[in-house]
Structure formats: structure tokens, C-alpha cells
Protein backbone atom coordinates (compact mmCIF):
# COMPACT_ATOMS: atom_id res chain seq x y z
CA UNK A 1 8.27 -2.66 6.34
CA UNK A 2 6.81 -1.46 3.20
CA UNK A 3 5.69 -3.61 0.33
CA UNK A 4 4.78 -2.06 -3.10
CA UNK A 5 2.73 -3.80 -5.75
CA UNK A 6 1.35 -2.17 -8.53
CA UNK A 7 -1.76 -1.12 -6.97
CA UNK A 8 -1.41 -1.99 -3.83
CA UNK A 9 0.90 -0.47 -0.87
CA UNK A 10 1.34 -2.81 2.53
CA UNK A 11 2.67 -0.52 5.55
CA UNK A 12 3.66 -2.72 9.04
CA UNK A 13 4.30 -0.49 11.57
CA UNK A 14 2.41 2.77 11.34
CA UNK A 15 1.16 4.80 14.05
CA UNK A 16 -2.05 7.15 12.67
CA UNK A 17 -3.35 8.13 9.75
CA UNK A 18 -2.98 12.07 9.21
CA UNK A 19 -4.33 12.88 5.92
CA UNK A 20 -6.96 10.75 3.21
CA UNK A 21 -8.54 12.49 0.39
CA UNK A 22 -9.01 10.42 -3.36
CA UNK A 23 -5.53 11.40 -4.80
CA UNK A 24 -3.71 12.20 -1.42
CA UNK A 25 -3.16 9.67 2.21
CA UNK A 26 -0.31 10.37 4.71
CA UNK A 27 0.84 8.00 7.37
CA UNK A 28 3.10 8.74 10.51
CA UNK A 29 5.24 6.22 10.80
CA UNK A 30 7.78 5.50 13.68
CA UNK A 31 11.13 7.61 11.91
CA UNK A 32 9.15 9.42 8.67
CA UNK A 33 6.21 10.34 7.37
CA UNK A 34 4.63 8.66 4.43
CA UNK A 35 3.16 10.48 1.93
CA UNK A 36 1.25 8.59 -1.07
CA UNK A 37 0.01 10.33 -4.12
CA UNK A 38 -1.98 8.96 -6.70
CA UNK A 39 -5.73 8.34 -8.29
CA UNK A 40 -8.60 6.70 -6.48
CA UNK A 41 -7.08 5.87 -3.64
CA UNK A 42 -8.85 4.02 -0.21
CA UNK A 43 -7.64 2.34 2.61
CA UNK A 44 -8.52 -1.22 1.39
CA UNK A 45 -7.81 -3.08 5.25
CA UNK A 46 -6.31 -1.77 8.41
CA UNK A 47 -5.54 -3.10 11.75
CA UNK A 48 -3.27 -1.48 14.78
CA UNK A 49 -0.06 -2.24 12.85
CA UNK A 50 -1.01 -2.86 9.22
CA UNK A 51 -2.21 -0.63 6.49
CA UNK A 52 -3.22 -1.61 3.04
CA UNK A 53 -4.11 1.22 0.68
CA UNK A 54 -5.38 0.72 -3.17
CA UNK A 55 -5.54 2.38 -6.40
CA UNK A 56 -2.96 3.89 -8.67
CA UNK A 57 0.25 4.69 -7.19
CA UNK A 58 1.62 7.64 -8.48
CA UNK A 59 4.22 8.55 -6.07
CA UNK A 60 5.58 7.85 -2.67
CA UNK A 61 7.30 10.21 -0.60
CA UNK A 62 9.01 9.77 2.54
CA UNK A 63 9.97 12.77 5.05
CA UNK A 64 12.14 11.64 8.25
CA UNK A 65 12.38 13.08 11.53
CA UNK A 66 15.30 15.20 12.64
CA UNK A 67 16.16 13.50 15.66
CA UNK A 68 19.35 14.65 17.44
């Protein structure tokens, strides 16, 4: 589940983290990655199946898995 606020992203479910830079974080997620773009952005809390990340949300892409 995925819950978007306007500064704040909630992610249930993730598996890792694969990328975090200030305007840049992707998350692997069970069927797509997650890709978030925007300014000042941190991983604000974090536990085995919750994510929180912060700052201004710019855009969010999502890129699923080819599964056959």
C-alpha cells in the first residue's frame, strides 16, 4: 500500500532499498520498482515492512516486473 501526502510518501510492503541520493530513492517492492524523484529527500522512519520518506515530491514512478 502506498499513501501520498504532500510531503510525505508511506510504502507497506517493500523489500530493500536500492538507490538514495537528495533528489533520487528507489525501492523494490514485491511486483515493481518504486522510483521517487524530488528535492531534499530522506528516509524519515523505516522498519522491515514500512518506509516513510520526506521532502518534496516531485514525481513517482513505478516499473513492474515482467512475470510470465
Amino acid at each position: 500500500m502506498i499513501v501520498i501526502e504532500k510531503k510525505s510518501l508511506h510504502v507497506s510492503r517493500y523489500r530493500s532499498i536500492l538507490y538514495v541520493s537528495d533528489d533520487k530513492i528507489v525501492l523494490l517492492c514485491s511486483e515493481a520498482t518504486i522510483t521517487i524523484i524530488g528535492t531534499q529527500l530522506k528516509i524519515a522512519a523505516m522498519n522491515q515492512d514500512e518506509i516513510k520518506i520526506e521532502g518534496l515530491l516531485l514525481e513517482i514512478g513505478f516499473t513492474y516486473e515482467n512475470r510470465h
